[in-house]
C-alpha atoms as a PDB file:
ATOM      1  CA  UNK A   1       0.000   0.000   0.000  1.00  0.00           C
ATOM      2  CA  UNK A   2       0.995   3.194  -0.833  1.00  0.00           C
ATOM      3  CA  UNK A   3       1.620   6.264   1.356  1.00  0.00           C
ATOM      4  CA  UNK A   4      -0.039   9.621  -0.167  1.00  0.00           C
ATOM      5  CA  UNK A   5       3.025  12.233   0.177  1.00  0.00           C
ATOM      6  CA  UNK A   6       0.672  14.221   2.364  1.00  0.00           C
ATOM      7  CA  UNK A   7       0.831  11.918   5.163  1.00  0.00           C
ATOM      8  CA  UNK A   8       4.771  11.111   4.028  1.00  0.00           C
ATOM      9  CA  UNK A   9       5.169  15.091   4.514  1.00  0.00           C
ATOM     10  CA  UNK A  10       3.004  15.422   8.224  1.00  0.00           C
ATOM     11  CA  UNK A  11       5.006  12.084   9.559  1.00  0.00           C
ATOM     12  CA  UNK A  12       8.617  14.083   8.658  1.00  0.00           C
ATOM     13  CA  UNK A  13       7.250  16.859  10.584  1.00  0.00           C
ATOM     14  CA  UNK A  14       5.634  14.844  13.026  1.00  0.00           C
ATOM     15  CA  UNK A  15       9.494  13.224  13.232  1.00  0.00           C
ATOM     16  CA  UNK A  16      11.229  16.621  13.426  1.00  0.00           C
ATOM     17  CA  UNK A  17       8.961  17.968  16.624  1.00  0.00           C
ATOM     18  CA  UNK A  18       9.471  14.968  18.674  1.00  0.00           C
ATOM     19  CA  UNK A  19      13.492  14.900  18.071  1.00  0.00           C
ATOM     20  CA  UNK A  20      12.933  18.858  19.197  1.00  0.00           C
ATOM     21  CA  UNK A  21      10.916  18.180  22.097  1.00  0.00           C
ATOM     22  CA  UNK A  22       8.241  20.020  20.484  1.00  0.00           C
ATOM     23  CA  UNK A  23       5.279  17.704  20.932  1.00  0.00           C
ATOM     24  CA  UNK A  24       2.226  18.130  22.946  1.00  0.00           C
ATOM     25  CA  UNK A  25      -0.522  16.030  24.039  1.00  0.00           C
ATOM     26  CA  UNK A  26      -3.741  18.442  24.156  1.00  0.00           C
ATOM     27  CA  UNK A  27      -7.368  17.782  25.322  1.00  0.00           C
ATOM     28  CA  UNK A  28      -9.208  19.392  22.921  1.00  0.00           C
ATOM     29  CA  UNK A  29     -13.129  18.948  22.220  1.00  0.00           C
ATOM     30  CA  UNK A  30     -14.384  17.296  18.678  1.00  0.00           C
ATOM     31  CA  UNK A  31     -15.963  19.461  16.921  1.00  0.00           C
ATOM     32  CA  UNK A  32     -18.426  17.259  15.519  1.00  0.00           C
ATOM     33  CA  UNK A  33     -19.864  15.499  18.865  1.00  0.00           C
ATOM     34  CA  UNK A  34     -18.157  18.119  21.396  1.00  0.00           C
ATOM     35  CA  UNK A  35     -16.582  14.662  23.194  1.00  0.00           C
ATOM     36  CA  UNK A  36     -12.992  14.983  25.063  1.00  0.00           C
ATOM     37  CA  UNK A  37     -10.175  14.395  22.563  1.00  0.00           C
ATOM     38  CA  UNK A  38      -6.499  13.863  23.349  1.00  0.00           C
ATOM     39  CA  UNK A  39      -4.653  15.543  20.682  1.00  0.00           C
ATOM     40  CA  UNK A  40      -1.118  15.035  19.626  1.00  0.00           C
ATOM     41  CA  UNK A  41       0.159  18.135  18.096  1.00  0.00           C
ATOM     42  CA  UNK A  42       3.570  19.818  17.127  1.00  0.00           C
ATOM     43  CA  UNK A  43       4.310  23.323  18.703  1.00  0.00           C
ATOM     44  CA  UNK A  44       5.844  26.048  17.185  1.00  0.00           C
ATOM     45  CA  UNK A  45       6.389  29.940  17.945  1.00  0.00           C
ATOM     46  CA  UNK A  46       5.425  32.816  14.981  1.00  0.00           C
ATOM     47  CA  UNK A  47       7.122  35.282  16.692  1.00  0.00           C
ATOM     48  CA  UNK A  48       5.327  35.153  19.771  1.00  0.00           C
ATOM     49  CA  UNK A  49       2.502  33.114  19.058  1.00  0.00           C
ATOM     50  CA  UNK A  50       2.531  29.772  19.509  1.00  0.00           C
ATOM     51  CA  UNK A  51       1.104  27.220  16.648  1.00  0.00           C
ATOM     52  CA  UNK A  52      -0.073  24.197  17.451  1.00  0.00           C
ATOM     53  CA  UNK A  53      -0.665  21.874  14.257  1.00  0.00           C
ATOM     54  CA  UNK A  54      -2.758  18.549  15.417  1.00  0.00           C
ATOM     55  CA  UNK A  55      -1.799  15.643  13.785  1.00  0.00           C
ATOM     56  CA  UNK A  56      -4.580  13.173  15.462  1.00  0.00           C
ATOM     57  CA  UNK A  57      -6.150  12.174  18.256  1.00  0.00           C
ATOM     58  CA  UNK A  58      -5.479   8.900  21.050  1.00  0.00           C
ATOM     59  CA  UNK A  59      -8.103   6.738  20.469  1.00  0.00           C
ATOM     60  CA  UNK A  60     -10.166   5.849  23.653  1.00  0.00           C
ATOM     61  CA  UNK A  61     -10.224   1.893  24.606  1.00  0.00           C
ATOM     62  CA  UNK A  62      -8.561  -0.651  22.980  1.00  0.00           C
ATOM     63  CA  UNK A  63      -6.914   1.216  19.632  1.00  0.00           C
ATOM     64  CA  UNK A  64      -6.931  -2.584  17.912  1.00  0.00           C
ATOM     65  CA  UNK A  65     -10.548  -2.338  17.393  1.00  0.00           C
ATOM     66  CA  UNK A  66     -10.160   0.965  16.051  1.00  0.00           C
ATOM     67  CA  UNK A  67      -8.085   0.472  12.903  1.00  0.00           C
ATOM     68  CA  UNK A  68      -8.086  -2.793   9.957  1.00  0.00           C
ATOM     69  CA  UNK A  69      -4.389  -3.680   9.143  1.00  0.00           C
ATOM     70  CA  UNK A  70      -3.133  -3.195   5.285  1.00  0.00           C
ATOM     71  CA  UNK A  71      -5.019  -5.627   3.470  1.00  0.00           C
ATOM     72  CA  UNK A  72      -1.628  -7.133   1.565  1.00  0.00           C
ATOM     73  CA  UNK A  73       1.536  -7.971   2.753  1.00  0.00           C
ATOM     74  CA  UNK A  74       4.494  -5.660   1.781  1.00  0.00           C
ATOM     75  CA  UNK A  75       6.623  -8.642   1.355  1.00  0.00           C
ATOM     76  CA  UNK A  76       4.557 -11.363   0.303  1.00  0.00           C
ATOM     77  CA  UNK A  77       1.789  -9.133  -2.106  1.00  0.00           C
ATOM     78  CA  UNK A  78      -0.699 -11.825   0.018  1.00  0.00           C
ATOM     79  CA  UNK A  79      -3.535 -11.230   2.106  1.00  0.00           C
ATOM     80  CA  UNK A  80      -3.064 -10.030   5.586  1.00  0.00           C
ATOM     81  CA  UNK A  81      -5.164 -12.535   7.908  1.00  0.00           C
ATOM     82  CA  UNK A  82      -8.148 -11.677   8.672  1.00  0.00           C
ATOM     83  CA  UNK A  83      -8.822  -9.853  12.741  1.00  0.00           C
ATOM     84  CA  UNK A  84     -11.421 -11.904  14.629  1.00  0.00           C
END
């Protein structure tokens, strides 16, 4: 499976702010239900205002019921197995 360059691009930074020390873990609400999110989010300064840029949110419970695996195998091309 492919990686859009987007993501490729977000990760870097992503990369770059935690060798910095220049992550933060925000509660934030969600602005579709209003629910409690965790945020993980780079910080920067503009001078002196800080940006924040969110790059996504902790999942609540167990995070393996959240999210399918890739559906092939990078080094096979087969099917992954199936999740029960």
């Amino acid at each position: 499976m492919s990686i859009p360059e987007y993501a490729r691009v977000n990760f870097n930074t992503l990369l770059r702010a935690a060798a910095c020390g220049d992550l933060a873990l925000i509660k934030c609400a969600d602005a579709m239900t209003g629910e409690p999110r965790y945020v993980l989010c780079a910080i920067a300064l503009d001078g002196a205002d800080h940006v924040i840029t969110p790059f996504g949110h902790l999942t609540p419970g167990n995070p393996y019921e959240a999210y399918d695996p890739p559906r092939t195998s990078p080094d096979a091309g087969e099917p992954a197995p199936a999740r029960e």
